[in-house]
N, C-alpha and C. Protein backbone atom coordinates (compact mmCIF):
# COMPACT_ATOMS: atom_id res chain seq x y z
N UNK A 1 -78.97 3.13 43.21
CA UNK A 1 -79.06 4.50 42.71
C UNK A 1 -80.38 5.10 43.18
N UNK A 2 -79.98 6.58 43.67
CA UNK A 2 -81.32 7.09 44.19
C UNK A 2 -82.19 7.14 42.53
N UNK A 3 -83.85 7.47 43.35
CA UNK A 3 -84.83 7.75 42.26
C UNK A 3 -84.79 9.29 42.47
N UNK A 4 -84.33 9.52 40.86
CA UNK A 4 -84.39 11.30 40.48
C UNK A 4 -85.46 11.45 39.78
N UNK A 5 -85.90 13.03 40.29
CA UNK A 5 -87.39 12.79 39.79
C UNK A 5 -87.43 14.38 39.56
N UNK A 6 -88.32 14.82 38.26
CA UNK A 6 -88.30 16.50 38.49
C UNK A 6 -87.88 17.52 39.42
N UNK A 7 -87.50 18.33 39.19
CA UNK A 7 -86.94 19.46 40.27
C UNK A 7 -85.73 19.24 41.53
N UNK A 8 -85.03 17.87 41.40
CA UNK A 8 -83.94 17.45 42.20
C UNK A 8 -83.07 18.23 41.92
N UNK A 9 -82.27 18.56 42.45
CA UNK A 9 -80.74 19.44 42.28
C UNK A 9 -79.42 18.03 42.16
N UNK A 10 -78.78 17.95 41.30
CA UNK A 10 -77.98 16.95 41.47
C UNK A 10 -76.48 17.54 40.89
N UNK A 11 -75.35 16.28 41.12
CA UNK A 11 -74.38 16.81 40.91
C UNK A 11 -73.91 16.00 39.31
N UNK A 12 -73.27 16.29 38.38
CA UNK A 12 -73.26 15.47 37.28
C UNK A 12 -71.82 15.85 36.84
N UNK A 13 -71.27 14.22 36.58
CA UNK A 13 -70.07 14.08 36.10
C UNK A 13 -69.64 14.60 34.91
N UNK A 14 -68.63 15.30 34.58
CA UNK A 14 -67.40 15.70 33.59
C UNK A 14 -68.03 14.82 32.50
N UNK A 15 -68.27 15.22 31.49
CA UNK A 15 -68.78 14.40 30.04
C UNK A 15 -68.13 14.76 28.73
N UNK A 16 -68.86 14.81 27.78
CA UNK A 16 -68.20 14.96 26.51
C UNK A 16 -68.27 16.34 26.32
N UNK A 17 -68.87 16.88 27.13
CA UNK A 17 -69.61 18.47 26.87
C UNK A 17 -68.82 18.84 27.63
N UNK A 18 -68.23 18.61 28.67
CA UNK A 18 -67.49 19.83 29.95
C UNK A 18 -66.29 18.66 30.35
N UNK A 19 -65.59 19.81 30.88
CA UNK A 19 -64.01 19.31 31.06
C UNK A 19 -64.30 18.88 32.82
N UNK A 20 -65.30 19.73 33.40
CA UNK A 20 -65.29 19.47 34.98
C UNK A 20 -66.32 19.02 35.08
N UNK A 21 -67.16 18.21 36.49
CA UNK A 21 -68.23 18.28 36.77
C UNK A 21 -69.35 19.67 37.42
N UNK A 22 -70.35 19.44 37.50
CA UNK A 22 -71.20 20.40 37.41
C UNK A 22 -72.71 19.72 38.57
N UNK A 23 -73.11 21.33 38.44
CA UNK A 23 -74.62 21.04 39.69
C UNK A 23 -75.65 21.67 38.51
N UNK A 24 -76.72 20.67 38.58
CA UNK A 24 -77.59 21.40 37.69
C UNK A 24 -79.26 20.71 38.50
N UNK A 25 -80.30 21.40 37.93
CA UNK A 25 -81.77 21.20 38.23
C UNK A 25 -82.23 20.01 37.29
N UNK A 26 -82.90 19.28 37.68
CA UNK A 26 -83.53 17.98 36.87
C UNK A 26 -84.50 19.07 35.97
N UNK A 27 -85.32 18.86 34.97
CA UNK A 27 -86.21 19.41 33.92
C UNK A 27 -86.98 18.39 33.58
N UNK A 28 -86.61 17.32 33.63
CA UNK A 28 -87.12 16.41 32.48
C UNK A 28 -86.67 14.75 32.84
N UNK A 29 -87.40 13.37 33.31
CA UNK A 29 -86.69 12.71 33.09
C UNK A 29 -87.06 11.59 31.73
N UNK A 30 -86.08 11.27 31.77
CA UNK A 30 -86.11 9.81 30.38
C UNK A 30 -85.69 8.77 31.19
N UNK A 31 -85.77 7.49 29.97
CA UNK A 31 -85.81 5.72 30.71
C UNK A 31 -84.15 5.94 31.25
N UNK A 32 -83.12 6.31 30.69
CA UNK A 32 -81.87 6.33 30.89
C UNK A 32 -80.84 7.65 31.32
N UNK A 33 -81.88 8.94 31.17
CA UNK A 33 -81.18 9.96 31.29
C UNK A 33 -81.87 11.30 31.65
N UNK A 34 -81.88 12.41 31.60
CA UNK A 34 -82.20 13.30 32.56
C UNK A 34 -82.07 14.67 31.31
N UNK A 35 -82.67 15.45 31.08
CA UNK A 35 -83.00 16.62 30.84
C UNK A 35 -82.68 18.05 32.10
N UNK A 36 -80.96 18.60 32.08
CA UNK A 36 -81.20 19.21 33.07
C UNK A 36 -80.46 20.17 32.62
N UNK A 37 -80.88 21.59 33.54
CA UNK A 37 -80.70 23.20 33.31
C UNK A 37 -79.23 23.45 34.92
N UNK A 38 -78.04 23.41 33.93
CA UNK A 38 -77.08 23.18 34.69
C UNK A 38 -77.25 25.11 35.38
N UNK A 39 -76.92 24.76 36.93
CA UNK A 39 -76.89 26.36 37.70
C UNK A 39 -75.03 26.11 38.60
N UNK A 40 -74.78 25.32 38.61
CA UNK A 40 -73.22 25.92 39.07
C UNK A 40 -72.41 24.98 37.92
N UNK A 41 -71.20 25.85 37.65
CA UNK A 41 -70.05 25.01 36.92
C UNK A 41 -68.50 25.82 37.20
N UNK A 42 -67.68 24.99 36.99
CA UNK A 42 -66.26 25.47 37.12
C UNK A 42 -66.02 26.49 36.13
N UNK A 43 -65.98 27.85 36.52
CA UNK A 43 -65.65 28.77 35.87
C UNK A 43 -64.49 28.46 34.26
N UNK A 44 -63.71 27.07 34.35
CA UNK A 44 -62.91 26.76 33.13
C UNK A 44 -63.66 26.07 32.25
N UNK A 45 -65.17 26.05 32.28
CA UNK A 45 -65.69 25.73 31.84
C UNK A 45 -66.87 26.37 31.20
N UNK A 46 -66.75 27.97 31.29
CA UNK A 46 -67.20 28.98 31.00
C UNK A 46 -67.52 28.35 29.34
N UNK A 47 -66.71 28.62 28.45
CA UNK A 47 -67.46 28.71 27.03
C UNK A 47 -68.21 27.59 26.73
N UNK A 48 -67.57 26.52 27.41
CA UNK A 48 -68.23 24.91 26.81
C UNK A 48 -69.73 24.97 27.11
N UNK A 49 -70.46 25.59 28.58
CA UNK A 49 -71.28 26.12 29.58
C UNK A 49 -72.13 26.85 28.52
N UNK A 50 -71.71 27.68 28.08
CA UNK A 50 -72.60 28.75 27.36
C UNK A 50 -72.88 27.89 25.95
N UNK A 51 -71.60 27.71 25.45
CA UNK A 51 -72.27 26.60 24.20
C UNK A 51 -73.45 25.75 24.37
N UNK A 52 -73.57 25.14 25.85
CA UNK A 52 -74.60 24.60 25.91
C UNK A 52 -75.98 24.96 26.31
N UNK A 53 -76.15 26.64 25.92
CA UNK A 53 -77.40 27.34 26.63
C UNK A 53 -77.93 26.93 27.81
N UNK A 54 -76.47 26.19 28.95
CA UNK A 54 -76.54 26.30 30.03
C UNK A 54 -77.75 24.82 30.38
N UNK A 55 -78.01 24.26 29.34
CA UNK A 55 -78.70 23.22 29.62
C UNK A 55 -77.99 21.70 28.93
N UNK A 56 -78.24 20.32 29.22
CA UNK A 56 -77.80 19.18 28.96
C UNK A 56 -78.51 17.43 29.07
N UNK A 57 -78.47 16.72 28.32
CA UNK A 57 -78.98 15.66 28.79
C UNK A 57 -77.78 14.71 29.27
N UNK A 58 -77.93 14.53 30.74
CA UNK A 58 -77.14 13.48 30.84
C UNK A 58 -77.72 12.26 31.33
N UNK A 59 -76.52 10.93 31.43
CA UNK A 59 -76.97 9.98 32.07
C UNK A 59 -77.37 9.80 33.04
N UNK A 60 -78.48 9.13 33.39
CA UNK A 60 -78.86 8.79 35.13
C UNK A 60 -77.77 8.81 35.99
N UNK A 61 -76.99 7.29 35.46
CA UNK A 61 -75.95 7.10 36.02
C UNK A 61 -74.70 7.70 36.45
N UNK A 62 -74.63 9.43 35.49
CA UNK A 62 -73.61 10.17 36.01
C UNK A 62 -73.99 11.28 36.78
N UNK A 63 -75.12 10.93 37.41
CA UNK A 63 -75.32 12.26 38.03
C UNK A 63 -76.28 11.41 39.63
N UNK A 64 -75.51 12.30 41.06
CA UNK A 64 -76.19 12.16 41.86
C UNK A 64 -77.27 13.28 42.14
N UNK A 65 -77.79 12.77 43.68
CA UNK A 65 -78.46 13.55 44.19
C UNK A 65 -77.67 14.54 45.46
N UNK A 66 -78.04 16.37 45.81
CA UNK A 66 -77.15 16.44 46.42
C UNK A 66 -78.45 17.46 47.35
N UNK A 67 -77.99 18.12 48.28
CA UNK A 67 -78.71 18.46 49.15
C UNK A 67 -78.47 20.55 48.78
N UNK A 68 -79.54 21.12 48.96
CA UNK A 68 -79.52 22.51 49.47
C UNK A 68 -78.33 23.16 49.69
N UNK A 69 -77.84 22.35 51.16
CA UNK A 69 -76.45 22.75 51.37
C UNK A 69 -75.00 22.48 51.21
N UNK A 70 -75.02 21.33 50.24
CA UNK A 70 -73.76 21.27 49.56
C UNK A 70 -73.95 22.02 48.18
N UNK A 71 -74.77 22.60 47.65
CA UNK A 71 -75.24 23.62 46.87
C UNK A 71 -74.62 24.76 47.49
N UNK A 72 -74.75 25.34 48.69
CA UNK A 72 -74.60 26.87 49.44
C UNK A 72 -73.26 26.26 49.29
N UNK A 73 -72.01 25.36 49.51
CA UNK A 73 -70.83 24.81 50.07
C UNK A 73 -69.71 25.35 49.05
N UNK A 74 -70.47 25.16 47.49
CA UNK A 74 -69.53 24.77 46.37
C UNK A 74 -69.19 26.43 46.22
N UNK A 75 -67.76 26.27 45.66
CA UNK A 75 -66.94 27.81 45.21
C UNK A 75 -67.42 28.09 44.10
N UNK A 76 -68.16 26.76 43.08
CA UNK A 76 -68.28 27.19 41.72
C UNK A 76 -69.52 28.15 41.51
N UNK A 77 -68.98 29.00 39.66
CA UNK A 77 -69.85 30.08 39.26
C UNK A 77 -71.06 29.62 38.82
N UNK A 78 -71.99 30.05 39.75
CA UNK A 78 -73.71 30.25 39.76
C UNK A 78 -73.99 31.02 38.72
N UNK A 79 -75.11 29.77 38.08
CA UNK A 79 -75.76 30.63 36.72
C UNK A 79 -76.82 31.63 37.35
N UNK A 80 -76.71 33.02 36.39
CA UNK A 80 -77.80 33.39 36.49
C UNK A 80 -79.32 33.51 36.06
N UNK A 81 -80.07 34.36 36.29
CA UNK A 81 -81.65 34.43 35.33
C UNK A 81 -80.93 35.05 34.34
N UNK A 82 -80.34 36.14 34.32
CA UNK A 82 -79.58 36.80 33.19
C UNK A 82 -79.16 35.82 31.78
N UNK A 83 -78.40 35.05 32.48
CA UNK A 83 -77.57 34.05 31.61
C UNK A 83 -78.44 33.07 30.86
N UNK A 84 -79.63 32.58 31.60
CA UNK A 84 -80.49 31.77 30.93
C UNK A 84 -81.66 32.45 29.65
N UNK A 85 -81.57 33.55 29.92
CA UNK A 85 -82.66 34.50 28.97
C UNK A 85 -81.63 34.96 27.83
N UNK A 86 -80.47 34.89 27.76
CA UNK A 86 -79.57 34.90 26.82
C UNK A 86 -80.24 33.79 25.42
């Protein structure tokens, strides 16, 4: 498993919180899990998303590392600054 470390962009698996997986920013890490401010998700996942003020702790283990441009690649809805000042 790569080492995730503040400010990584990663991709994180479907959990108890969301029906799909998701791309979010690292914030924070812990011994087992990650503090992160999710910025793309599957639009069917709109309310679960907002329930979560758009932020989540997940496991290390369910979340990779992904690059810039599989970021630019994905169809899914990009959070905004808007959405986070909510």
């Amino acid at each position: 498993m790569a080492k995730i470390a503040v400010g990584d962009r990663v991709k994180c698996q479907k959990n108890g919180n969301t029906d799909y997986d998701f791309y979010a920013k690292v914030e924070k890490v812990y011994e087992n899990s990650a503090y992160v401010t999710i910025t793309h998700y599957d639009v069917r996942d709109d309310i679960n998303v907002a329930e979560l003020q758009y932020r989540a702790v997940i496991a290390l283990k369910k979340m990779k590392l992904v690059t810039e441009s599989e970021l630019n690649k994905t169809d899914l809805q990009k959070v905004s600054a808007a959405m986070l000042a909510e």
